[in-house]
C-alpha atoms as a PDB file:
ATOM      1  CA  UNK A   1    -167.857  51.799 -14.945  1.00  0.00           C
ATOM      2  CA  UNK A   2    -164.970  53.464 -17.533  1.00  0.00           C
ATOM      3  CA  UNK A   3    -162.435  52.533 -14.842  1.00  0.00           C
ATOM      4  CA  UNK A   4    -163.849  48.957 -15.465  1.00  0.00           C
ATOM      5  CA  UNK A   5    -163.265  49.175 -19.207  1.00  0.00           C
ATOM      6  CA  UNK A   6    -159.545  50.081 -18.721  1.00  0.00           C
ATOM      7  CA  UNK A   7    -158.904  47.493 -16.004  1.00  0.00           C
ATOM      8  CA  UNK A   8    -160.391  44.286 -18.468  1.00  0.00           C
ATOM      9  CA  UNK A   9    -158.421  46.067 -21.107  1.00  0.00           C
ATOM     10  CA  UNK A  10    -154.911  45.652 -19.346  1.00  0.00           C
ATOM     11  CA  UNK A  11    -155.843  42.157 -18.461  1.00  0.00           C
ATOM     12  CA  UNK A  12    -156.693  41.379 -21.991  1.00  0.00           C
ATOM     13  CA  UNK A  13    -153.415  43.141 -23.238  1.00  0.00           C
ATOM     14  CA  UNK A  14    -151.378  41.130 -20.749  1.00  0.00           C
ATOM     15  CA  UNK A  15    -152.568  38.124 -21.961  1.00  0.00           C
ATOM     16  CA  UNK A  16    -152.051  39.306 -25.397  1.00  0.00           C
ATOM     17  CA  UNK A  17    -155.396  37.571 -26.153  1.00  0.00           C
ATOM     18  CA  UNK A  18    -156.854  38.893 -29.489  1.00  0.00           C
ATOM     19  CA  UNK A  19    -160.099  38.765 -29.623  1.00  0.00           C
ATOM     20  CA  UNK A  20    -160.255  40.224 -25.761  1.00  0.00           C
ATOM     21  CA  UNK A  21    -158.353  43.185 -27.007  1.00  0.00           C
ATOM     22  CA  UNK A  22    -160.711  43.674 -29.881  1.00  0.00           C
ATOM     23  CA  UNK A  23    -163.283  43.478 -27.517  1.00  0.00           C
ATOM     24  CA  UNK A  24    -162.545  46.725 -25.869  1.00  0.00           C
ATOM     25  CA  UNK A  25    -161.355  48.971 -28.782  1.00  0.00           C
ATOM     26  CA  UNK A  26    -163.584  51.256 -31.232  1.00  0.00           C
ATOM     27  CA  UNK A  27    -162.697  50.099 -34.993  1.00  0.00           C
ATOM     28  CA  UNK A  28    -160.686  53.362 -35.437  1.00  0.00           C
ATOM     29  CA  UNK A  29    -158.785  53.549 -31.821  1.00  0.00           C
ATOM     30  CA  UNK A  30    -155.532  55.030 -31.791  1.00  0.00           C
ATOM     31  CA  UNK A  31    -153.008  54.466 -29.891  1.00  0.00           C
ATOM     32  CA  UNK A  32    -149.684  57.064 -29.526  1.00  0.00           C
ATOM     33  CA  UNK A  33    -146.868  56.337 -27.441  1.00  0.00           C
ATOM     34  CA  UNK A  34    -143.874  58.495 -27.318  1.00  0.00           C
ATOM     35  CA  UNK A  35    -141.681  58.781 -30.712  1.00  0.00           C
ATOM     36  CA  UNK A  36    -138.427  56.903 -30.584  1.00  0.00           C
ATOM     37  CA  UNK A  37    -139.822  54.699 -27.387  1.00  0.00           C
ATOM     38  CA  UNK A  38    -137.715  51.325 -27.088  1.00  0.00           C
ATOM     39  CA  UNK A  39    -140.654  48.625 -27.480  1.00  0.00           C
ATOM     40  CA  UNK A  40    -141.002  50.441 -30.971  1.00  0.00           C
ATOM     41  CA  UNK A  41    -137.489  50.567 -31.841  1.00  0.00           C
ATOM     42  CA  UNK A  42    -136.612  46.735 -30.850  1.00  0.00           C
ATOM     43  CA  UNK A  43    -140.026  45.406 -32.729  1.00  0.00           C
ATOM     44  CA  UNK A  44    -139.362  47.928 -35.891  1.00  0.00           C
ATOM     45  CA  UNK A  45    -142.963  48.892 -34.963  1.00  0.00           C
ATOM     46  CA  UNK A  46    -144.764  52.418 -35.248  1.00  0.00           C
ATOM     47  CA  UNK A  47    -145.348  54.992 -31.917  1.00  0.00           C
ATOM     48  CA  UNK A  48    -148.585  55.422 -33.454  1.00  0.00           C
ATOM     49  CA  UNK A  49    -150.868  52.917 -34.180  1.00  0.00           C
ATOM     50  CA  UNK A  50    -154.498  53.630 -35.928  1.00  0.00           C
ATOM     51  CA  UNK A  51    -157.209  50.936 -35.872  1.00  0.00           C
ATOM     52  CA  UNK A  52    -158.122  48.316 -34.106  1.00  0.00           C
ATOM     53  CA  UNK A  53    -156.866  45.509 -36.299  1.00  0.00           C
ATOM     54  CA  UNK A  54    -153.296  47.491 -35.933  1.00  0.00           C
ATOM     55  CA  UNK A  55    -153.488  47.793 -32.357  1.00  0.00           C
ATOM     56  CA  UNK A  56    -154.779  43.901 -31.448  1.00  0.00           C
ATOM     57  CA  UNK A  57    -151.944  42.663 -33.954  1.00  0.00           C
ATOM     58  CA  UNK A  58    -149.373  44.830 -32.241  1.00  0.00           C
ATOM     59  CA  UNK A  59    -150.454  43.632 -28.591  1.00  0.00           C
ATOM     60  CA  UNK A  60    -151.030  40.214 -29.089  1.00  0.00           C
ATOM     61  CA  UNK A  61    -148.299  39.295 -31.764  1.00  0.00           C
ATOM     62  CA  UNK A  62    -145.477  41.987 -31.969  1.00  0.00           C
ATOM     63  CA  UNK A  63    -144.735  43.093 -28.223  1.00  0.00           C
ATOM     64  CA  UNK A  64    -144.728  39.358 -27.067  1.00  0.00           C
ATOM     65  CA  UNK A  65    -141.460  39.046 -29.142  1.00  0.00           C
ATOM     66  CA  UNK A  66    -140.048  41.615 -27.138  1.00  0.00           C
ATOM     67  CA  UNK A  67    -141.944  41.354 -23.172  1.00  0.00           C
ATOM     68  CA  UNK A  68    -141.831  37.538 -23.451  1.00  0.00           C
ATOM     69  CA  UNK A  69    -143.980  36.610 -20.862  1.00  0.00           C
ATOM     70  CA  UNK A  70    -144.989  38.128 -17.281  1.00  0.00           C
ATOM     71  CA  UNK A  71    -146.645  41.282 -18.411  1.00  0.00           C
ATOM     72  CA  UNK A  72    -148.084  43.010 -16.176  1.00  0.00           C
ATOM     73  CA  UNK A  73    -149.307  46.321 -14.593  1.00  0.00           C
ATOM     74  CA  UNK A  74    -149.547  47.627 -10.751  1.00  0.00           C
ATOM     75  CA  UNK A  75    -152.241  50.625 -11.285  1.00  0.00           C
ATOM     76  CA  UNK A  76    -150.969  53.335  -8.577  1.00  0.00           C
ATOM     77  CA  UNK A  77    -153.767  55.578  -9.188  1.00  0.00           C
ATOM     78  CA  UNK A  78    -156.592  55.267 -11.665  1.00  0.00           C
ATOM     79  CA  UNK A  79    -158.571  58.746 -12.015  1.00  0.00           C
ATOM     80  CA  UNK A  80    -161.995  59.017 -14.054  1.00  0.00           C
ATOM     81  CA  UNK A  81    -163.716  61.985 -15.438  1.00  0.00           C
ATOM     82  CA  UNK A  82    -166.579  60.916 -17.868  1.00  0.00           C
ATOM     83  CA  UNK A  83    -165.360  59.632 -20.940  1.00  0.00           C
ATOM     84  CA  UNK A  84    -161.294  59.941 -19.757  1.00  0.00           C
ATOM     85  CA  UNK A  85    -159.279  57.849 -17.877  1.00  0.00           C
ATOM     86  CA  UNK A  86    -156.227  58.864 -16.551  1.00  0.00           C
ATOM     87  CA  UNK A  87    -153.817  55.635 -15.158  1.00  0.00           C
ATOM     88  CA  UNK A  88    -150.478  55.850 -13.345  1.00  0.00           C
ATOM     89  CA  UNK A  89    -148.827  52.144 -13.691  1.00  0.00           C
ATOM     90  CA  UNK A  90    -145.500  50.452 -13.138  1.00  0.00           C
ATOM     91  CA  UNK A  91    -145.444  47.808 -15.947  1.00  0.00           C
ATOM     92  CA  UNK A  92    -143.590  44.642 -15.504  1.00  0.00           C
ATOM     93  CA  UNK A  93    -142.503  41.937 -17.984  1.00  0.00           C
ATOM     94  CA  UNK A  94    -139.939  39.259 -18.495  1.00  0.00           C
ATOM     95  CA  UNK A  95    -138.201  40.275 -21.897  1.00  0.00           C
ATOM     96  CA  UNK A  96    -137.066  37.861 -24.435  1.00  0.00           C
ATOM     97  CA  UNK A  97    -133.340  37.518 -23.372  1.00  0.00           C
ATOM     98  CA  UNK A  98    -134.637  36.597 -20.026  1.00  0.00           C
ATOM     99  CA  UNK A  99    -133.797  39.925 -18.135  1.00  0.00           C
ATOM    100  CA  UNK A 100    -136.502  42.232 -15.875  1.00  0.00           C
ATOM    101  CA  UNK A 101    -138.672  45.141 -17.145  1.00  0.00           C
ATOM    102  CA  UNK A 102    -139.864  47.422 -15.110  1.00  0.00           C
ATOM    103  CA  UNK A 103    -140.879  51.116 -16.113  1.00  0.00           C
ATOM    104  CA  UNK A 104    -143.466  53.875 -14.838  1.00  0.00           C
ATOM    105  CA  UNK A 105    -146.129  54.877 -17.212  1.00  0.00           C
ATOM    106  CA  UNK A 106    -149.171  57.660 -17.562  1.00  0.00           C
ATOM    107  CA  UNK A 107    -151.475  56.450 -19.408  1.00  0.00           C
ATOM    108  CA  UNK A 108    -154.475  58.869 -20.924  1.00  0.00           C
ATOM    109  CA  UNK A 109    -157.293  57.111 -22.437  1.00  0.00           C
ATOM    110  CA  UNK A 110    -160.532  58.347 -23.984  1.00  0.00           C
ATOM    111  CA  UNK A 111    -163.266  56.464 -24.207  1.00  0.00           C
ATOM    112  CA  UNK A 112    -166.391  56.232 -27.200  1.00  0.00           C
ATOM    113  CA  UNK A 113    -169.648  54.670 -26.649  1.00  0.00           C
ATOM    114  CA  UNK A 114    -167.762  52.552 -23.339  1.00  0.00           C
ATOM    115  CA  UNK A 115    -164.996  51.186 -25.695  1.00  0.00           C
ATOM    116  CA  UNK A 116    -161.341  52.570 -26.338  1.00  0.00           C
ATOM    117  CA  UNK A 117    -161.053  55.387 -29.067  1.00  0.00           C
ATOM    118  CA  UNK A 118    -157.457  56.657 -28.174  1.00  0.00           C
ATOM    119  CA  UNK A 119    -154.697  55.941 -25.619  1.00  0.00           C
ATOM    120  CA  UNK A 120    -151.889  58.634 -25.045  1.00  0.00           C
ATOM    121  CA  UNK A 121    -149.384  56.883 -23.200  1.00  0.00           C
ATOM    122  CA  UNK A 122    -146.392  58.305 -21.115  1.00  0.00           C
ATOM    123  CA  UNK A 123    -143.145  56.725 -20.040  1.00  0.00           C
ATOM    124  CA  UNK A 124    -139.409  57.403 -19.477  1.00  0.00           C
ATOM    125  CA  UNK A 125    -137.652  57.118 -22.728  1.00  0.00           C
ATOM    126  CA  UNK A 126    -134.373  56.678 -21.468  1.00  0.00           C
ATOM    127  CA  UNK A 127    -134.868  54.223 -18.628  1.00  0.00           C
ATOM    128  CA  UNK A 128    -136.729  51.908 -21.464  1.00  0.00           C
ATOM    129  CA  UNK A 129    -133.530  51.938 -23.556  1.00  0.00           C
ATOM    130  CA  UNK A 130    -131.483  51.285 -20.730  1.00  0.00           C
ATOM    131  CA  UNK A 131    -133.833  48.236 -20.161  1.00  0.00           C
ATOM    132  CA  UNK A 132    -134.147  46.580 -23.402  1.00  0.00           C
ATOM    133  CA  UNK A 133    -131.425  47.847 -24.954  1.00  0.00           C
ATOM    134  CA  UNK A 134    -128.971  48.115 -21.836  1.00  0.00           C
ATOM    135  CA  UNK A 135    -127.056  51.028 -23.000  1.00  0.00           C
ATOM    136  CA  UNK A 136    -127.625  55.110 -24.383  1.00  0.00           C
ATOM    137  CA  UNK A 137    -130.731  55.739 -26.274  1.00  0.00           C
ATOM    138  CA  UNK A 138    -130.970  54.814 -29.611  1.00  0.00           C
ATOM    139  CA  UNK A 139    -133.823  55.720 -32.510  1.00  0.00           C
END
């Protein structure tokens, strides 16, 4: 059932569908991603976002400026233990200047009540400059 709830979550972030993403998050989710990461240094945006309304505003209206369309993840292994979710992904995306995206991620999410209360997510740093930025990390 939990690995459910993180499977229509992806597909609701991926569509960067408001009211879908709402639809799967407690009111005071969090979400931390690594400090310095290159989706939050391109958008100007925060690693850690608290609250639903900041988390559905950043997926469906901030990271579209940046992955511009083609956003997607290939789960590799999804693991579940009660409430906790644990999901190894490549995500994929076309980025605004046209050119491919295409990183590993960990992502650890805890659930409340079958919704989304806080997502610790994982990726290589460097390779995600390299991507967007297509040089040295910056931040």
């Amino acid at each position: 059932m939990n690995h459910t709830v993180i499977q229509d979550a992806f597909q609701a972030l991926a569509a960067h569908d408001p009211d879908r993403i709402s639809a799967v998050l407690t009111e005071d989710a969090e979400w931390l991603s690594p400090p310095g990461n290159a989706t939050a240094v391109a958008l100007g945006a925060t690693p850690h976002m608290v609250g639903r309304d900041a988390i559905v505003r950043f997926f469906a209206k901030d990271l579209p400026r940046l992955f511009a369309r083609d956003l997607a993840a290939a789960f590799h292994h999804l693991h579940t233990d009660g409430d906790r979710v644990v999901v190894e992904a490549t995500v994929t995306a076309t980025l605004a200047d046209g050119r491919p995206y295409a990183n590993d991620y960990c992502f650890v999410f805890e659930l409340r009540e079958g919704l989304i209360h806080r997502v610790r997510e994982y990726v290589d740093t460097a390779r995600g400059h390299r991507l967007v930025f297509g040089d040295a990390p910056r931040g």
